[in-house]
Protein backbone atom coordinates (compact mmCIF):
# COMPACT_ATOMS: atom_id res chain seq x y z
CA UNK A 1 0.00 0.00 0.00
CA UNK A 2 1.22 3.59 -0.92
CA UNK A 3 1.81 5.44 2.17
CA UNK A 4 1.23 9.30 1.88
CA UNK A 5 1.81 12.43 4.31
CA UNK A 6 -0.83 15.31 3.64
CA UNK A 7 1.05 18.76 4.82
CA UNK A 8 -1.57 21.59 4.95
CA UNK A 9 -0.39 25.07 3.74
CA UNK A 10 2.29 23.33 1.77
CA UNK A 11 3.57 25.91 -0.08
CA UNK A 12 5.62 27.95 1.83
CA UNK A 13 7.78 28.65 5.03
CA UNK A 14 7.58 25.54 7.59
CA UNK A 15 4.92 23.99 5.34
CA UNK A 16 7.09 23.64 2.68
CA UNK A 17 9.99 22.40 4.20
CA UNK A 18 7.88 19.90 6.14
CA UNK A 19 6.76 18.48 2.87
CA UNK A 20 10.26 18.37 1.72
CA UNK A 21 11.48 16.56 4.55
CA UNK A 22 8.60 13.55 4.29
CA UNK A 23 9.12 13.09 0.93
CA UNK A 24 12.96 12.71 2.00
CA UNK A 25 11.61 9.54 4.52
CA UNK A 26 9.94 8.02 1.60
CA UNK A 27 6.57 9.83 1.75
CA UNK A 28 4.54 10.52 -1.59
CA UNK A 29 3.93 14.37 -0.19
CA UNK A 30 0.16 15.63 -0.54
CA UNK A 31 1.05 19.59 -0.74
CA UNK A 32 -2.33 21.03 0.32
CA UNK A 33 -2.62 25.24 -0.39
CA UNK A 34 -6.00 27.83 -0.62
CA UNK A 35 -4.73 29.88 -3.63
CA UNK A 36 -0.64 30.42 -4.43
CA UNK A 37 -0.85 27.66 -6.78
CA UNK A 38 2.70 29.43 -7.68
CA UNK A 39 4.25 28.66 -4.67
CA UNK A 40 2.96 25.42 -4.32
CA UNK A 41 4.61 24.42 -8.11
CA UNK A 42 7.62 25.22 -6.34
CA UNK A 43 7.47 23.28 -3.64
CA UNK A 44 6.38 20.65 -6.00
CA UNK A 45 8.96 20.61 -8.05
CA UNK A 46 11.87 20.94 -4.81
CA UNK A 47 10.61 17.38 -4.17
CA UNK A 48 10.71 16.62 -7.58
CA UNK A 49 14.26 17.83 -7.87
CA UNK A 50 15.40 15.72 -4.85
CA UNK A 51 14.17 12.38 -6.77
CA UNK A 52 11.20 12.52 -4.26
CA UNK A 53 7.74 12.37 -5.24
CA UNK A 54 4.38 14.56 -4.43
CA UNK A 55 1.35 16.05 -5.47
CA UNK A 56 -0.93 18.99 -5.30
CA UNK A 57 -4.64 19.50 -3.35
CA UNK A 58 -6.01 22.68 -3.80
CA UNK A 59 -8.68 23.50 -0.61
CA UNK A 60 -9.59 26.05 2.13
CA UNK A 61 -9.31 23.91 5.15
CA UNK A 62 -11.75 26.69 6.80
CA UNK A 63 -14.52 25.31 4.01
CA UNK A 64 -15.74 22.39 5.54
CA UNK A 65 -17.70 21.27 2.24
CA UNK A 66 -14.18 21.77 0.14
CA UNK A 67 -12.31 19.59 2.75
CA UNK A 68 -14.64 16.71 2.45
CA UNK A 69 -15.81 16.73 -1.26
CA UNK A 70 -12.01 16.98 -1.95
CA UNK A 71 -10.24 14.21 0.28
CA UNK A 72 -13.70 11.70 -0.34
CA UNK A 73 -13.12 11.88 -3.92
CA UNK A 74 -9.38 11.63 -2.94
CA UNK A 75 -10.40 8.55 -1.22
CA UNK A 76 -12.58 6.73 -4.09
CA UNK A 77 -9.44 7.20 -6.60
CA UNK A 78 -6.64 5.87 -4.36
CA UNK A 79 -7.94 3.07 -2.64
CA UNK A 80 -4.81 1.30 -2.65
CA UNK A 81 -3.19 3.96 -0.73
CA UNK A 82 -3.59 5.41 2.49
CA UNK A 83 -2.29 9.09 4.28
CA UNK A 84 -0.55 8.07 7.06
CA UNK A 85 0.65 11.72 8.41
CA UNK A 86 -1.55 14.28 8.91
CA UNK A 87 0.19 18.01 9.26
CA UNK A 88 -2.07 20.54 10.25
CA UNK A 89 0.19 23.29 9.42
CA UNK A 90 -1.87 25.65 7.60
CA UNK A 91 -2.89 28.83 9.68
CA UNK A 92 -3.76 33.06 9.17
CA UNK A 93 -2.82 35.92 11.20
CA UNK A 94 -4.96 38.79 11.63
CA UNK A 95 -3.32 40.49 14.56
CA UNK A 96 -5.49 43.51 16.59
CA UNK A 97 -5.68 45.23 20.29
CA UNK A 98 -8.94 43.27 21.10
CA UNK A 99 -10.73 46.04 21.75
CA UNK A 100 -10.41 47.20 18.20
CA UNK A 101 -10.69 43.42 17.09
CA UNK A 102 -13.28 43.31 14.57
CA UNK A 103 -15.91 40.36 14.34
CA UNK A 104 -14.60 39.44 11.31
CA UNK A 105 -11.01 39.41 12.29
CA UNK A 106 -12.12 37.12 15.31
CA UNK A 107 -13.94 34.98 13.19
CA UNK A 108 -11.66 34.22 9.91
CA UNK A 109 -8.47 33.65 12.51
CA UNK A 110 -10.68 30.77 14.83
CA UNK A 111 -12.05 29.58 11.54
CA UNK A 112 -9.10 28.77 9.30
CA UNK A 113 -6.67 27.40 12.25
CA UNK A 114 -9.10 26.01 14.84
CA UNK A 115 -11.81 24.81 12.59
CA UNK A 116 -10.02 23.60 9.83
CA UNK A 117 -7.83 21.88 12.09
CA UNK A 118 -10.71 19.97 12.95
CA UNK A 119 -12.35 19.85 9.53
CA UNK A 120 -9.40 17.64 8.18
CA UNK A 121 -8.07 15.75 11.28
CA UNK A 122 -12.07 14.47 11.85
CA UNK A 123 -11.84 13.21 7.90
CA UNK A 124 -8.57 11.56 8.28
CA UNK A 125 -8.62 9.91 11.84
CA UNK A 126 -10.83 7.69 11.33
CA UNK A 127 -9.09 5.76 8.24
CA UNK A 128 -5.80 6.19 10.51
CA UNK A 129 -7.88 4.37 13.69
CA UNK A 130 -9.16 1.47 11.43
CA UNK A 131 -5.76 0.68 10.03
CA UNK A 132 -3.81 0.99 13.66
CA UNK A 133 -1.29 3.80 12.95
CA UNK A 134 -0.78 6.97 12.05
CA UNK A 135 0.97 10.23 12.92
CA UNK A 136 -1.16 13.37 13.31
CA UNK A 137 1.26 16.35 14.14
CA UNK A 138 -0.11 20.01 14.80
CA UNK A 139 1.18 23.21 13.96
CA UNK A 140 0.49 25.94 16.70
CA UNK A 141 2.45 28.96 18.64
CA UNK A 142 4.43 29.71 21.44
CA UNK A 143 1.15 32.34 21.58
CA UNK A 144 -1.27 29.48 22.17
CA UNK A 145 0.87 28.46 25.39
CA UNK A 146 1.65 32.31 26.60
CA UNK A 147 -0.44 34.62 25.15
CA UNK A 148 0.71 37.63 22.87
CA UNK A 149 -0.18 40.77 23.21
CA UNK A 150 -2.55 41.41 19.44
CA UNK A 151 -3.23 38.35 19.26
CA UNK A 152 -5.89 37.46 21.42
CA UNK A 153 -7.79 35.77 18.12
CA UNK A 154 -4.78 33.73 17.01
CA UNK A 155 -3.46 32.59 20.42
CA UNK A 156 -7.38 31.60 21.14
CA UNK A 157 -7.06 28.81 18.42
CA UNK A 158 -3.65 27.65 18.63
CA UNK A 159 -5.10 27.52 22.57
CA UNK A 160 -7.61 25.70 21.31
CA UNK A 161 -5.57 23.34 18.98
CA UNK A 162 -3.44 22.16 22.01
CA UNK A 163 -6.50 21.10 23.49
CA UNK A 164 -7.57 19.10 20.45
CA UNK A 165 -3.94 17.62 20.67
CA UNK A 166 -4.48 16.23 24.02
CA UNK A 167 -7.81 15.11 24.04
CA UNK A 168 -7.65 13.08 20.57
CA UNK A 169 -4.77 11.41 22.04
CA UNK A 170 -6.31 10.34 24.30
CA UNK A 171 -8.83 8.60 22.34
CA UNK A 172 -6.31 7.32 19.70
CA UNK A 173 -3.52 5.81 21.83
CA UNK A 174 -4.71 2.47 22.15
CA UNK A 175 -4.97 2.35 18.07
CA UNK A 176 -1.06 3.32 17.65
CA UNK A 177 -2.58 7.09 16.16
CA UNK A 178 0.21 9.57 17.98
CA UNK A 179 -1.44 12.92 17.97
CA UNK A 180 1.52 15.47 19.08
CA UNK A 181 2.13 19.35 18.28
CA UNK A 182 4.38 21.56 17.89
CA UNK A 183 4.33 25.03 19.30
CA UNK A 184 7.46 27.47 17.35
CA UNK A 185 8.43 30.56 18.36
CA UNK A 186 9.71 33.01 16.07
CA UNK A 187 10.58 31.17 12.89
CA UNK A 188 11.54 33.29 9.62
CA UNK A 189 8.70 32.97 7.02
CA UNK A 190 6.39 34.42 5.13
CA UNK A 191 3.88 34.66 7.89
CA UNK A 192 7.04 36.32 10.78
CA UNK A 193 8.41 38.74 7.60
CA UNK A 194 6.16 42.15 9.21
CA UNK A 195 7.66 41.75 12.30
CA UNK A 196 10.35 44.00 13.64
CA UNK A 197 12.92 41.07 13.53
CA UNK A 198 15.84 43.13 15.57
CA UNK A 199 13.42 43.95 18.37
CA UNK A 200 12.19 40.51 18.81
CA UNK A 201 15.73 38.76 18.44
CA UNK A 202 16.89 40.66 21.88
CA UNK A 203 13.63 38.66 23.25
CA UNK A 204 14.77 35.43 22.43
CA UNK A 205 17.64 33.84 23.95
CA UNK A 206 19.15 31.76 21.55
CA UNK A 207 19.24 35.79 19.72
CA UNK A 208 18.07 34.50 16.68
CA UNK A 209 14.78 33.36 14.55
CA UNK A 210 14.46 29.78 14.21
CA UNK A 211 14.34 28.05 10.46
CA UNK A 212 11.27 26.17 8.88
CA UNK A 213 13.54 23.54 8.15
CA UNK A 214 14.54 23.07 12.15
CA UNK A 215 10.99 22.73 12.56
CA UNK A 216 10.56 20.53 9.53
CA UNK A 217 13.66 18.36 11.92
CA UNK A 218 11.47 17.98 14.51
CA UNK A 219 8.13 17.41 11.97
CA UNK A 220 9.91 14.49 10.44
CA UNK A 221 10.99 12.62 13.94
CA UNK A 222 7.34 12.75 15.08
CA UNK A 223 6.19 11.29 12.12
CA UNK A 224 8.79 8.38 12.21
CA UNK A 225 8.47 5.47 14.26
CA UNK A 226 10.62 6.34 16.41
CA UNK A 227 8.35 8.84 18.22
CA UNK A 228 5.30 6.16 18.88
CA UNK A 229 6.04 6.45 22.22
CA UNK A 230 5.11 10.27 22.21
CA UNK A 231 1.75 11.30 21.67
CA UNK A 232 -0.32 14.29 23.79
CA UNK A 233 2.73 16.62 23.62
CA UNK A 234 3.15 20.45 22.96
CA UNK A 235 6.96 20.66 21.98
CA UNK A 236 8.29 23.88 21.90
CA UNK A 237 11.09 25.20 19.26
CA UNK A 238 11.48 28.78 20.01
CA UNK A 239 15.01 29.52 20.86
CA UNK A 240 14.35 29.42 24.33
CA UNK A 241 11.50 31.01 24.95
């Protein structure tokens, strides 16, 4: 059976590297992205470039109708394969002082990282349960474990994500499903690139921003079987904070 890894928000920054480094174990790499089909060529073709192999899934995670109509048909054509890594990496930042937080700004930010998170891990788990393994590996913040000031509507869902982590573990252990996550800090991408980088680096100990691909490290051991040990985590990679 063909074993697959489905990165969400494959495109770019930690998604992309994460889908470079599965396809490096072996993985045929399901690059998942809303609308840069651009970027997502290119991540495409890094795999393709390194001899490994992948493919392209255009959805809005945050569309729960898109999500399912898109991995059921998935389903019905590959029935001789199955995704065996699930990472929920895909996420938006709409930062705001609450009290100027609009409703839609609340809304689109729990949506798209809380709710898709759910969207895709509900229409996944449940292959990964009646098979006896998987690896199901979220993507949220060192804001969802602290706070940040401005970002009361993203820290709420990566918040909310960590809960998700700990309570499907619990429900998936005894099937050999690890469901971990990991919480970066400060990691240069796309997503980190409006932030005043010198003022933040004399915040972080290590004095530096991390790389996707240190993350993409860590994305690849928890996906291995080496890690089936570890499952209800939050691992931090943030320099020290």
């Amino acid at each position: 059976m063909k074993k697959y890894a489905l990165v969400t928000g494959g495109s770019r920054g930690i998604g992309r590297a994460a889908s470079v480094k599965l396809a490096a174990m072996g993985y045929c790499v399901i690059i998942n992205y809303k609308s840069n089909e651009e970027e997502a060529q290119k991540t495409l073709e890094l795999i393709a470039g390194n001899g490994g192999e992948a493919q392209l899934m255009r959805f809005d995670i945050g569309d729960v109708n898109e999500v399912t109509a898109v991995l059921d048909e998935w389903m019905d054509k590959n029935k001789d394969a199955c995704i065996e890594v699930l990472v929920n990496n895909a996420g938006i930042r709409k930062d705001n002082l609450l009290f100027w937080m609009s409703d839609n700004e609340w809304h689109n930010v729990i949506n798209t990282n809380l709710n898709g998170t759910f969207y895709i891990t509900r229409a996944l788990v449940k292959y990964m349960l009646n098979r006896k393994y998987g690896r199901i590996i979220n993507i949220v913040s060192v804001s969802g474990i602290t706070g940040m000031a401005g970002q009361t509507n993203y820290s709420a869902a990566k918040a909310g994500i960590i809960g998700l982590t700990k309570a499907l573990a619990l429900e998936s252990a005894k099937k050999k499903v690890t469901v971990n996550a990991i919480a970066p800090g400060f990691i240069d991408t796309d997503m980190t690139k409006d932030l005043d980088q010198e003022e933040l680096k004399r915040r972080i100990p290590a004095g530096r921003f991390g790389k996707a691909e240190e993350v993409a490290e860590l994305i690849g051991f928890l996906a291995s079987g080496k890690a089936s040990y570890i499952t209800g985590q939050v691992i931090g990679i943030g320099g020290g904070l």
